[in-house]
PDB file of N, CA and C in Angstrom:
ATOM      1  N   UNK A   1      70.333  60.307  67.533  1.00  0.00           N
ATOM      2  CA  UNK A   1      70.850  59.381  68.508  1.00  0.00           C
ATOM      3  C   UNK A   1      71.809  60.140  69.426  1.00  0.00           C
ATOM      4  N   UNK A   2      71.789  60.129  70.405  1.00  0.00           N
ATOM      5  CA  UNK A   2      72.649  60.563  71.690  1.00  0.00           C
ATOM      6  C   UNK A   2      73.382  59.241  72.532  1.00  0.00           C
ATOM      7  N   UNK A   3      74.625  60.415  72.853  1.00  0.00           N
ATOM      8  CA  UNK A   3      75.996  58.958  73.389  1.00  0.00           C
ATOM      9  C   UNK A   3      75.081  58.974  75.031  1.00  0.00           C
ATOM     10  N   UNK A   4      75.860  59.190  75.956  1.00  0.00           N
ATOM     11  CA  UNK A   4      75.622  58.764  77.606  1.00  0.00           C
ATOM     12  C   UNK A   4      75.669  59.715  77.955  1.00  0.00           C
ATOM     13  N   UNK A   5      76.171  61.158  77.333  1.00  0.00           N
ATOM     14  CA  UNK A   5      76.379  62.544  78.039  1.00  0.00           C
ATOM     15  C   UNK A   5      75.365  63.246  77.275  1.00  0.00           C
ATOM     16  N   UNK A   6      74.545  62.624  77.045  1.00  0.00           N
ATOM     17  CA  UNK A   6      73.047  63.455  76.347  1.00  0.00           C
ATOM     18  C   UNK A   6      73.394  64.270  75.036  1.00  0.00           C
ATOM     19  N   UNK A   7      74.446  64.401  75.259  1.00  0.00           N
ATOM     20  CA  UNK A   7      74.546  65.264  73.755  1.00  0.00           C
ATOM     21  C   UNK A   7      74.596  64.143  72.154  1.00  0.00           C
ATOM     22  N   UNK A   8      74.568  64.769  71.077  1.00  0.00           N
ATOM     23  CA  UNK A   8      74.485  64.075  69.845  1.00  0.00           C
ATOM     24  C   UNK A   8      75.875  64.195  69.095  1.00  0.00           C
ATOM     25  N   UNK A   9      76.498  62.546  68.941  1.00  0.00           N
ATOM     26  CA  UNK A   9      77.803  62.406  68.506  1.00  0.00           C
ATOM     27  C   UNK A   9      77.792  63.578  67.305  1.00  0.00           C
ATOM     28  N   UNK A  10      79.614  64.234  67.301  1.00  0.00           N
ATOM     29  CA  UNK A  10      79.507  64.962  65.992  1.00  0.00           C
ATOM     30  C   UNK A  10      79.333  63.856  64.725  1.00  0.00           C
ATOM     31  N   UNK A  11      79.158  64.626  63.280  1.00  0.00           N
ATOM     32  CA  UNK A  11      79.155  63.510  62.263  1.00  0.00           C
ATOM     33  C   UNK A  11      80.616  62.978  62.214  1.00  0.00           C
ATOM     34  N   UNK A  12      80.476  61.745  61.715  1.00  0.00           N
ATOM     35  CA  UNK A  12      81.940  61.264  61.210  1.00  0.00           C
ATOM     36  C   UNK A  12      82.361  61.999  60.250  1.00  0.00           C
ATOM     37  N   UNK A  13      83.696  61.870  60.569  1.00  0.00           N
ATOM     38  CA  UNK A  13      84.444  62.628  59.149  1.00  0.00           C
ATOM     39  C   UNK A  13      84.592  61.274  58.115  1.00  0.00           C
ATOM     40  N   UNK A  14      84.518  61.927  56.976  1.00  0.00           N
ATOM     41  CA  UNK A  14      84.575  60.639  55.795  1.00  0.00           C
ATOM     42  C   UNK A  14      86.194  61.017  55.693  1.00  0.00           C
ATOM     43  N   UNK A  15      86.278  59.647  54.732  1.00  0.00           N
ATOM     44  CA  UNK A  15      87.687  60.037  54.446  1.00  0.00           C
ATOM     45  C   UNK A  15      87.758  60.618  53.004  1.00  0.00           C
ATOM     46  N   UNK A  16      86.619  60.308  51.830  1.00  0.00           N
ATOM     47  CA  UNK A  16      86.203  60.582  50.743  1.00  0.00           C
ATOM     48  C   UNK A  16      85.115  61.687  50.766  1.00  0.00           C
ATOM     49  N   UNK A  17      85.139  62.565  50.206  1.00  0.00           N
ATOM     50  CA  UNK A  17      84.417  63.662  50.296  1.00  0.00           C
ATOM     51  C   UNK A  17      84.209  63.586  48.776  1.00  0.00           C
ATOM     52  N   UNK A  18      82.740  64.515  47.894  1.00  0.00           N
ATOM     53  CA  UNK A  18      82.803  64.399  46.914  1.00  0.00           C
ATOM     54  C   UNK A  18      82.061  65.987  46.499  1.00  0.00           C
ATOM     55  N   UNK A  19      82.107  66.280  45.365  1.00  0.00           N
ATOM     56  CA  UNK A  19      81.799  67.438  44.404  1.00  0.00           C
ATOM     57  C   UNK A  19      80.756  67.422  43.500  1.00  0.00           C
ATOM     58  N   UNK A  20      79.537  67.672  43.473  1.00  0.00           N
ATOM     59  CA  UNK A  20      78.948  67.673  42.570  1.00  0.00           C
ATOM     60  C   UNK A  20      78.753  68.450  41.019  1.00  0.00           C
ATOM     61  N   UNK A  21      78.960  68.655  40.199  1.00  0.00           N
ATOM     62  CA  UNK A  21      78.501  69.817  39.330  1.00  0.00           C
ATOM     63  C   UNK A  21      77.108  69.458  38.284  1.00  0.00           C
ATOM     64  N   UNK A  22      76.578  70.102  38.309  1.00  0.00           N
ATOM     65  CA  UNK A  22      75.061  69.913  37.433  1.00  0.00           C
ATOM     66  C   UNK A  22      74.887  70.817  36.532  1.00  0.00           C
ATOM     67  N   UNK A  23      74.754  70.467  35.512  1.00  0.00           N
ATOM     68  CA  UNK A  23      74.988  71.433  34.036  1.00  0.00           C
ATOM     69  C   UNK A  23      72.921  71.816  34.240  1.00  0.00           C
ATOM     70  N   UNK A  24      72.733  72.900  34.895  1.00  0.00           N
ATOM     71  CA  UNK A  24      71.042  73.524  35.353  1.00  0.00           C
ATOM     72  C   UNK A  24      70.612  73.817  34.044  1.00  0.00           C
ATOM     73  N   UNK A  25      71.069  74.144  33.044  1.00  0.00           N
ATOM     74  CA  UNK A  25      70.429  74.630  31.820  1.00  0.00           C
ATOM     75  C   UNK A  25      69.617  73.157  31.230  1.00  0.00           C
ATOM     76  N   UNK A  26      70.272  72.331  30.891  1.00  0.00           N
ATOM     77  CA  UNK A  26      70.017  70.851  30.650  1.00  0.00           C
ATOM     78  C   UNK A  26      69.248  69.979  31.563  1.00  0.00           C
ATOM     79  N   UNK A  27      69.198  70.560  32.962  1.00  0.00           N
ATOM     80  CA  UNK A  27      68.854  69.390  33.968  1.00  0.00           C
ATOM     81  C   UNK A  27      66.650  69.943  33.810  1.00  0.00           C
ATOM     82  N   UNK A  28      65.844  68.599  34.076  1.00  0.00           N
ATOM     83  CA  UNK A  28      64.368  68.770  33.372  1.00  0.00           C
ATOM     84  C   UNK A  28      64.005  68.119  34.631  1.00  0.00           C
ATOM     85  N   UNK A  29      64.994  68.786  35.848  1.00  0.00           N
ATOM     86  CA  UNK A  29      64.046  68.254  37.168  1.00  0.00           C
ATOM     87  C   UNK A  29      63.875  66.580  37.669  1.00  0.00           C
ATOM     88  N   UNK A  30      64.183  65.485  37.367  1.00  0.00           N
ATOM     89  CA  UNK A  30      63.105  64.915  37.171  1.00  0.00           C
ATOM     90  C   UNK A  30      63.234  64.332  38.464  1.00  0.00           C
ATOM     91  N   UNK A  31      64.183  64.642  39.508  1.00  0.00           N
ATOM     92  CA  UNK A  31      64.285  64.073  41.016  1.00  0.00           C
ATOM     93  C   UNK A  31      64.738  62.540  41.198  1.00  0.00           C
ATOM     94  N   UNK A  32      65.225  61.701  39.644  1.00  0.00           N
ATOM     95  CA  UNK A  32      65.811  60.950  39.775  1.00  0.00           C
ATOM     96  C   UNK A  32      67.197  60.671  40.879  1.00  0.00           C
ATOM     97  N   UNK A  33      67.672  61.516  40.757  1.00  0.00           N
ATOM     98  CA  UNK A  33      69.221  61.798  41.489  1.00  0.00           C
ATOM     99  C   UNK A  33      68.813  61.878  42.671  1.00  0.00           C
ATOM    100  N   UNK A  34      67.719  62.547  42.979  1.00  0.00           N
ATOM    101  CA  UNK A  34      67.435  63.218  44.740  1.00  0.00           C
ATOM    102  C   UNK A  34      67.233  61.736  45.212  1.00  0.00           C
ATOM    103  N   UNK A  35      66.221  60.581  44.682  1.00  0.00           N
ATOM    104  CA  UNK A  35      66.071  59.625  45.443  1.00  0.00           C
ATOM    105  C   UNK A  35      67.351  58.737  45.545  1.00  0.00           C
ATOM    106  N   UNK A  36      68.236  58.868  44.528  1.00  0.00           N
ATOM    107  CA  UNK A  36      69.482  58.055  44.955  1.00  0.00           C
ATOM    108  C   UNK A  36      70.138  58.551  44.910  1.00  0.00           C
ATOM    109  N   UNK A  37      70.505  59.497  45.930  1.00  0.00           N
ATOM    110  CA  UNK A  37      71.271  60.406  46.883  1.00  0.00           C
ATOM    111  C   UNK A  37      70.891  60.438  48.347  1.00  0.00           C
ATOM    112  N   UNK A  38      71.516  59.083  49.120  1.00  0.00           N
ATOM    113  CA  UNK A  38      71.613  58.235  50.134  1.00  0.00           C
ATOM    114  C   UNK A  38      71.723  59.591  50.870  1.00  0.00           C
ATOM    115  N   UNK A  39      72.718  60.780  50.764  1.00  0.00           N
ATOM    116  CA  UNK A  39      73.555  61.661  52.005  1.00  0.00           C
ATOM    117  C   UNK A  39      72.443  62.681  51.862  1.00  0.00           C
ATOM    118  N   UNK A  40      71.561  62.869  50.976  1.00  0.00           N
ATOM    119  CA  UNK A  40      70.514  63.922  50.709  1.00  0.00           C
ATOM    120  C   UNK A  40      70.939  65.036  50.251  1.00  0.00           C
ATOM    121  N   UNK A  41      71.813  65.111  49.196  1.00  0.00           N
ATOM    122  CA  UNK A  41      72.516  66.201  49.006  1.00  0.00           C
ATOM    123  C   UNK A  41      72.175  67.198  48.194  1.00  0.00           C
ATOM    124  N   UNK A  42      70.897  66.280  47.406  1.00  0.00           N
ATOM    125  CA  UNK A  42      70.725  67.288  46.202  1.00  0.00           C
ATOM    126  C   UNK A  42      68.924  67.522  46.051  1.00  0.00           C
ATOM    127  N   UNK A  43      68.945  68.850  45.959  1.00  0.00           N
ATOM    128  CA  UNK A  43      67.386  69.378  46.203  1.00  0.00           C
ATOM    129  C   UNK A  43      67.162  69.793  45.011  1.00  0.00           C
ATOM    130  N   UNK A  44      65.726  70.014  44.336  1.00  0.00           N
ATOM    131  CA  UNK A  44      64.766  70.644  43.416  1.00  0.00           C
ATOM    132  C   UNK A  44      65.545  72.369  44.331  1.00  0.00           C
ATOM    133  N   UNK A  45      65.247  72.936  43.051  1.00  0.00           N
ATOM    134  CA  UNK A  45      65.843  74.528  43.232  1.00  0.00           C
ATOM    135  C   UNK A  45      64.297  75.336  43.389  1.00  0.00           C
ATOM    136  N   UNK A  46      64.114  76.120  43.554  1.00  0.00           N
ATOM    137  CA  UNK A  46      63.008  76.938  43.871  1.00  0.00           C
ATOM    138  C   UNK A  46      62.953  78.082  42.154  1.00  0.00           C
ATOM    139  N   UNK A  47      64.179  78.026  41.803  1.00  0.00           N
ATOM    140  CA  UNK A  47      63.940  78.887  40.329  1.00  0.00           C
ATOM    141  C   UNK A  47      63.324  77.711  38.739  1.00  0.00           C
ATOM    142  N   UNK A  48      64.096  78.621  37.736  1.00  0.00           N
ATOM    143  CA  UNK A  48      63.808  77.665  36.719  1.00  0.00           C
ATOM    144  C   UNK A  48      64.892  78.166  36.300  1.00  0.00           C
ATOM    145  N   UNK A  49      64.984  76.983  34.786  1.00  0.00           N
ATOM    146  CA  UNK A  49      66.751  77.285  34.104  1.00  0.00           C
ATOM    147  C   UNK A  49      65.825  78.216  32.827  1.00  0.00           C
ATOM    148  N   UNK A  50      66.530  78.164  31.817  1.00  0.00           N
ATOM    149  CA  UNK A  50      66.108  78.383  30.321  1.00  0.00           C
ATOM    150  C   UNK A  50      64.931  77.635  29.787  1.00  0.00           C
ATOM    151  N   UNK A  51      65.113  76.585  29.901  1.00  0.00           N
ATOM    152  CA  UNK A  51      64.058  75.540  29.489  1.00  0.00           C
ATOM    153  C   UNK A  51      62.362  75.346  30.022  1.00  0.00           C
ATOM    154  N   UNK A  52      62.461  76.149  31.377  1.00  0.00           N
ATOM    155  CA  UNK A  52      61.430  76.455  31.953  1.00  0.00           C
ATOM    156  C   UNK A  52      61.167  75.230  33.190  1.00  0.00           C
ATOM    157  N   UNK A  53      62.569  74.204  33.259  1.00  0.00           N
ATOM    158  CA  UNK A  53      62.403  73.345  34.434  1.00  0.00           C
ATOM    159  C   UNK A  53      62.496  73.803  35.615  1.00  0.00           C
ATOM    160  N   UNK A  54      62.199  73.485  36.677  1.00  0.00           N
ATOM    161  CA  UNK A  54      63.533  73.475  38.094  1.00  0.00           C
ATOM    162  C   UNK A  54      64.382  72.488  37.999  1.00  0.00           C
ATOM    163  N   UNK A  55      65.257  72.581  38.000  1.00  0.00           N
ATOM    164  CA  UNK A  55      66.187  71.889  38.434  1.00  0.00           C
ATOM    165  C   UNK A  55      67.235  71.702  39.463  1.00  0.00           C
ATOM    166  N   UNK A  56      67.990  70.993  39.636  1.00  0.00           N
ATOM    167  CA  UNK A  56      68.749  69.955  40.957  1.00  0.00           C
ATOM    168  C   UNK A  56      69.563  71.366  40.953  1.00  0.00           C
ATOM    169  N   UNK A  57      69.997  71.425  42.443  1.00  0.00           N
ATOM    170  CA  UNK A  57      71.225  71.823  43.217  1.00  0.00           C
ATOM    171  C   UNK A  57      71.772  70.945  44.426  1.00  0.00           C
ATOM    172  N   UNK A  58      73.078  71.111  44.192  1.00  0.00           N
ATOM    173  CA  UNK A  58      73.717  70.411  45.298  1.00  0.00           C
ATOM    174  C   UNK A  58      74.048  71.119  46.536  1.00  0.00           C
ATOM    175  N   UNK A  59      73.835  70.148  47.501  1.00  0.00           N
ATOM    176  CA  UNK A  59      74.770  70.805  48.811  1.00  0.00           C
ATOM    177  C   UNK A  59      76.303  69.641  49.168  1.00  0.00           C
ATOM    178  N   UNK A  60      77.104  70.379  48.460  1.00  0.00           N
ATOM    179  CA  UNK A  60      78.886  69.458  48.127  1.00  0.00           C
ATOM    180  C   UNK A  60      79.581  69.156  49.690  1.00  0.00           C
ATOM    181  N   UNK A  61      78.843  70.008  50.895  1.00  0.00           N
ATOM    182  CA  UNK A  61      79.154  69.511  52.288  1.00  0.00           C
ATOM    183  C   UNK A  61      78.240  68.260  52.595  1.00  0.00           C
ATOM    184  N   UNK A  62      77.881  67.964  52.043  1.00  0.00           N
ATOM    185  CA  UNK A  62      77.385  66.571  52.551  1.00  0.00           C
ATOM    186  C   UNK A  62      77.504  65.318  51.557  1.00  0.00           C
ATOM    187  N   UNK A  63      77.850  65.383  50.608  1.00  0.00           N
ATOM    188  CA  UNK A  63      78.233  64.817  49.364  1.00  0.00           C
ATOM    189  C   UNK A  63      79.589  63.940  49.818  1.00  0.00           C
ATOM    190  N   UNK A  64      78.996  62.774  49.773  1.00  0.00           N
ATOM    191  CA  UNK A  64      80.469  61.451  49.535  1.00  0.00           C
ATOM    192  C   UNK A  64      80.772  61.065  48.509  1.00  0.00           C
ATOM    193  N   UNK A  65      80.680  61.276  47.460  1.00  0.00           N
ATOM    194  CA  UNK A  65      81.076  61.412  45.924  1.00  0.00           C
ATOM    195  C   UNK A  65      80.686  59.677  45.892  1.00  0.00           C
ATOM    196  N   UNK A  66      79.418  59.136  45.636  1.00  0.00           N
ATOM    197  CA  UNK A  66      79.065  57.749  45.763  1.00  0.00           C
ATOM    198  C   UNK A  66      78.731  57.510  44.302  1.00  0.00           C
ATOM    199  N   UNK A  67      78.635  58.669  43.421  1.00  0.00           N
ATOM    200  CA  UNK A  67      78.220  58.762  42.330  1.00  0.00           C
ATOM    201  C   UNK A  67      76.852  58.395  41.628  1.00  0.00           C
ATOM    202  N   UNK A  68      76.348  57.799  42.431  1.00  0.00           N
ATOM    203  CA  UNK A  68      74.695  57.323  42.351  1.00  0.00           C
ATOM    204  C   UNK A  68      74.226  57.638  41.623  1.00  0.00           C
ATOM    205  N   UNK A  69      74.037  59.754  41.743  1.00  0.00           N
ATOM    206  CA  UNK A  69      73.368  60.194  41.235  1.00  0.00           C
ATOM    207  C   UNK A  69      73.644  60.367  39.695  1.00  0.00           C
ATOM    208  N   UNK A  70      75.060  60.458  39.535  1.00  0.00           N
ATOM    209  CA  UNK A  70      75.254  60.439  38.358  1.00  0.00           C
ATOM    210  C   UNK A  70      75.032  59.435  37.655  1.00  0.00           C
ATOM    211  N   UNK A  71      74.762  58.546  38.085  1.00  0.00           N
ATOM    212  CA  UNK A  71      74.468  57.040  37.193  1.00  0.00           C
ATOM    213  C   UNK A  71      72.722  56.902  36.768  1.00  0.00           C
ATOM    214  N   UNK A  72      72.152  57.382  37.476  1.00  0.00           N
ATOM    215  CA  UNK A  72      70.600  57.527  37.514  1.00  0.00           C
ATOM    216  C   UNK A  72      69.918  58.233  36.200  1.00  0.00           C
ATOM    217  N   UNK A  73      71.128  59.886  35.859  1.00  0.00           N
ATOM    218  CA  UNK A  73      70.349  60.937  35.771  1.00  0.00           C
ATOM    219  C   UNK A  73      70.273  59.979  33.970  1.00  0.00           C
ATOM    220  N   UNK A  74      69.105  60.621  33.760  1.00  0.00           N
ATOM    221  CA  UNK A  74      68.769  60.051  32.019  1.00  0.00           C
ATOM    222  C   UNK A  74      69.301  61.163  31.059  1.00  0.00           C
ATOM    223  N   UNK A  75      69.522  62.125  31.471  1.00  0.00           N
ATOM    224  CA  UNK A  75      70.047  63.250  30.796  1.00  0.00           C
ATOM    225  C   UNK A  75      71.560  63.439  30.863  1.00  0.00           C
ATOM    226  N   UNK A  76      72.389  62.640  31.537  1.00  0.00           N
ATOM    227  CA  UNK A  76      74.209  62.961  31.977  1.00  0.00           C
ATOM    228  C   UNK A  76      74.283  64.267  32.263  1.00  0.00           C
ATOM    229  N   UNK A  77      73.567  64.917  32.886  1.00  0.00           N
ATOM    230  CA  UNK A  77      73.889  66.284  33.291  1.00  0.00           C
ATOM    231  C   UNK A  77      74.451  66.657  34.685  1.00  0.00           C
ATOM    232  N   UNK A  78      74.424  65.566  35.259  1.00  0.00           N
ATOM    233  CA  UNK A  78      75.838  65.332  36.120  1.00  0.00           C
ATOM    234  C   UNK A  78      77.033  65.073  36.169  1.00  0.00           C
ATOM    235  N   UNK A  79      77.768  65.143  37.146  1.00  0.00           N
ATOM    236  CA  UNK A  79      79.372  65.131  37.105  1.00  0.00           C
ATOM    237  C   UNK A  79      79.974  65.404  38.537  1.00  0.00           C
ATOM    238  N   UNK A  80      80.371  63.861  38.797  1.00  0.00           N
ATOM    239  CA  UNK A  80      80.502  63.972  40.404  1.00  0.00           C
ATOM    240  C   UNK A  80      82.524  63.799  40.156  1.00  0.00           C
ATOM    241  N   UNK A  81      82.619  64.804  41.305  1.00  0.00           N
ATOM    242  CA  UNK A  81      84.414  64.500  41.238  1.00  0.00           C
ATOM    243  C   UNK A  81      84.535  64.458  42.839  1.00  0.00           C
ATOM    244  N   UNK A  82      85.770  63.302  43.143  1.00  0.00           N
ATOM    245  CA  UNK A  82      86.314  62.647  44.501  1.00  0.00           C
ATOM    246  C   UNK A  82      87.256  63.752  44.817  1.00  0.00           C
ATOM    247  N   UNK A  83      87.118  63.764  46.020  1.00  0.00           N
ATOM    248  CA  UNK A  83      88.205  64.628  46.806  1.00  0.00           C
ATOM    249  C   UNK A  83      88.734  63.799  48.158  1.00  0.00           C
ATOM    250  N   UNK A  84      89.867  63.805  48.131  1.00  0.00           N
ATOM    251  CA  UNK A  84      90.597  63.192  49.414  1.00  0.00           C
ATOM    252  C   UNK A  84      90.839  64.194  50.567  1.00  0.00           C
ATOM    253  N   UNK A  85      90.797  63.789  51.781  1.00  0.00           N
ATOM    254  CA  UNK A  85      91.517  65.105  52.397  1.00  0.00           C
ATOM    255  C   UNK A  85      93.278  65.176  52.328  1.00  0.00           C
ATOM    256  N   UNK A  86      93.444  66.372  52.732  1.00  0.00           N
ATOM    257  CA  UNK A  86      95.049  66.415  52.469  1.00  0.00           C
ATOM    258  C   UNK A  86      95.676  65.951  53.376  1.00  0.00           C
ATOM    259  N   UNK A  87      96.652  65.039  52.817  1.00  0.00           N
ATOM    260  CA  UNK A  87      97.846  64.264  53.401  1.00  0.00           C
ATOM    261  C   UNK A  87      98.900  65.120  53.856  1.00  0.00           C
ATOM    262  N   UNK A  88      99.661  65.173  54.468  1.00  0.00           N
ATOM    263  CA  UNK A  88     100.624  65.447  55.298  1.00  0.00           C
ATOM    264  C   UNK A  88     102.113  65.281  53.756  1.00  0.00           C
ATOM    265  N   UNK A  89     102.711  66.162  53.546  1.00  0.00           N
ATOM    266  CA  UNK A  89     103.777  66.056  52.605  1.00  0.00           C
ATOM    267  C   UNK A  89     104.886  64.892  53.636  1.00  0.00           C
ATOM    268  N   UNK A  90     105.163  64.295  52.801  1.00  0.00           N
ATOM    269  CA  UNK A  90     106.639  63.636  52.841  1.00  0.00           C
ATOM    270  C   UNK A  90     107.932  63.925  52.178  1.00  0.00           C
ATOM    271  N   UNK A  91     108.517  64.356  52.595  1.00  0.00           N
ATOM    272  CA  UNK A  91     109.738  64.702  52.243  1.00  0.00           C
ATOM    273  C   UNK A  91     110.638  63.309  51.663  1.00  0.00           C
ATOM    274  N   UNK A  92     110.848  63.679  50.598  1.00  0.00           N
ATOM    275  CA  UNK A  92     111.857  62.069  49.727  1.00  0.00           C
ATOM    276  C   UNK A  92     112.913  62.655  49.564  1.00  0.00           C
ATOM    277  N   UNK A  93     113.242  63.622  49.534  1.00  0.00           N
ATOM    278  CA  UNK A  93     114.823  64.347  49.204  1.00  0.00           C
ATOM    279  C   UNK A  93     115.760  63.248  50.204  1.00  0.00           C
ATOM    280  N   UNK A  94     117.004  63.274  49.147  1.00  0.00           N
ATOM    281  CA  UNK A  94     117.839  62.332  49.639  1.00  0.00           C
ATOM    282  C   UNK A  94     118.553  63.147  50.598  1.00  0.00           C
ATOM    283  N   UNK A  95     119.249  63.131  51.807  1.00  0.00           N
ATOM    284  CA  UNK A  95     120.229  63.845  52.289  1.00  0.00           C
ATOM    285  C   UNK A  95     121.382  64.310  51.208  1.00  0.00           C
ATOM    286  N   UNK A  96     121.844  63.429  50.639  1.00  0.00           N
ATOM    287  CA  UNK A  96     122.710  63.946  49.800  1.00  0.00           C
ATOM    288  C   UNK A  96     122.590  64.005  48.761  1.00  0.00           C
ATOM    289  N   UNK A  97     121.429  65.027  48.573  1.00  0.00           N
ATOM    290  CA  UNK A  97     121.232  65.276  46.924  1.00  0.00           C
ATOM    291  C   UNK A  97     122.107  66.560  46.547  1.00  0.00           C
ATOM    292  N   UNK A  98     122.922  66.893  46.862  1.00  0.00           N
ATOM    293  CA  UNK A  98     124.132  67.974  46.230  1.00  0.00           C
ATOM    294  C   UNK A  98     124.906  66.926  46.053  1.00  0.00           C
ATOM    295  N   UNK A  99     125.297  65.871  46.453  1.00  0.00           N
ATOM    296  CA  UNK A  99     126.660  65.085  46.558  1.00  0.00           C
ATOM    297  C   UNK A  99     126.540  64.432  44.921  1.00  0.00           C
ATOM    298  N   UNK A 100     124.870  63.794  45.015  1.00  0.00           N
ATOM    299  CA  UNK A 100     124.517  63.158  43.560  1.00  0.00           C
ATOM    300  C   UNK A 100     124.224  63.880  42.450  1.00  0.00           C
ATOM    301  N   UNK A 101     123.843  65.165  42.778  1.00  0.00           N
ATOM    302  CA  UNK A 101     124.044  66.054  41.681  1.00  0.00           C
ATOM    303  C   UNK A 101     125.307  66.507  40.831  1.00  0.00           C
ATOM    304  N   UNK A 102     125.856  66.603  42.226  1.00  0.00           N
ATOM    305  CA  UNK A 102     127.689  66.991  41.691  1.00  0.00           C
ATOM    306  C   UNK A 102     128.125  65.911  40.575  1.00  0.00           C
ATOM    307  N   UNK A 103     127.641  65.098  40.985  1.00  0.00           N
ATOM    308  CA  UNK A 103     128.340  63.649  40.787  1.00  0.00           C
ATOM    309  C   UNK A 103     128.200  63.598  39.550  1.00  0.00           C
ATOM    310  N   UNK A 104     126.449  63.934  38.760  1.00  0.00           N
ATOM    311  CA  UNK A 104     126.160  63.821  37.434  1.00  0.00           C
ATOM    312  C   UNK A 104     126.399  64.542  36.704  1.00  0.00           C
ATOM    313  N   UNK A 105     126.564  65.935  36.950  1.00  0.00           N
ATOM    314  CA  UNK A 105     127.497  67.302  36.510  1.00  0.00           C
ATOM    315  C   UNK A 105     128.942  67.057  36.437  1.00  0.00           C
ATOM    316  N   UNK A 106     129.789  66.745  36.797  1.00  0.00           N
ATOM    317  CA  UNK A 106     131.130  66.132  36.588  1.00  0.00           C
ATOM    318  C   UNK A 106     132.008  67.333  37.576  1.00  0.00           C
ATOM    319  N   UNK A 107     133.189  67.654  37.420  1.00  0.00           N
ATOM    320  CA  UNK A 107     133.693  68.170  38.137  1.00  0.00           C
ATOM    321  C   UNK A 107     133.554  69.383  38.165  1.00  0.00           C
ATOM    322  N   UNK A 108     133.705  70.579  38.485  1.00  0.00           N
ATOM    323  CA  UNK A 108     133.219  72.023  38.555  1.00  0.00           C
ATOM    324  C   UNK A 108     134.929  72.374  37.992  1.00  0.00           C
ATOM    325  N   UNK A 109     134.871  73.366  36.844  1.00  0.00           N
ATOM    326  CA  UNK A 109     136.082  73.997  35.712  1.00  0.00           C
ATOM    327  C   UNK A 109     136.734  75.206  36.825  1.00  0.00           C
TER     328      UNK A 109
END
């Protein structure tokens, strides 16, 4: 889809980003996850593990941590973790945190 200046909007930034990890030794292929994986994140691998499957790899840049896939797989050989982007620190220090420190320390000898 293109805006009015012909070019194609960038993607939205999410505000939830997510992580996949897939335990490949265990995973038996079965492309459950790929179909419910809305963002398309996770492909059949072109190798094999131990077991003699292919199995799933993720691509974690396109991943909204929706967990789908992990709910699907019949084997739990998934493991999706949420990532936020980083917030801006706030500073809570009191102005007078020497004054209240002093205060609980008692008088200086």
């Amino acid at each position: 889809m293109e805006d009015i200046s012909g070019k194609s909007p960038l993607p939205k930034e999410r505000k939830v980003k997510g992580r996949v990890e897939i335990d490949i030794q265990k995973c038996k292929g079965c492309e459950l996850c790929t179909t419910a994986c809305k963002e398309n994140a996770l492909s059949l691998s072109d190798t094999i593990n131990i077991k003699g499957y292919r199995y799933i790899i993720a691509n974690n840049d396109a991943c909204t941590g929706c967990v789908n896939c992990a709910l699907v797989c019949p084997d739990a050989v998934i493991t999706v973790y949420r990532t936020h982007p980083k917030k801006k620190p706030v500073d809570i220090t009191p102005t007078d945190i020497k004054e209240q420190l002093q205060s609980m320390i008692g008088p200086s000898k």
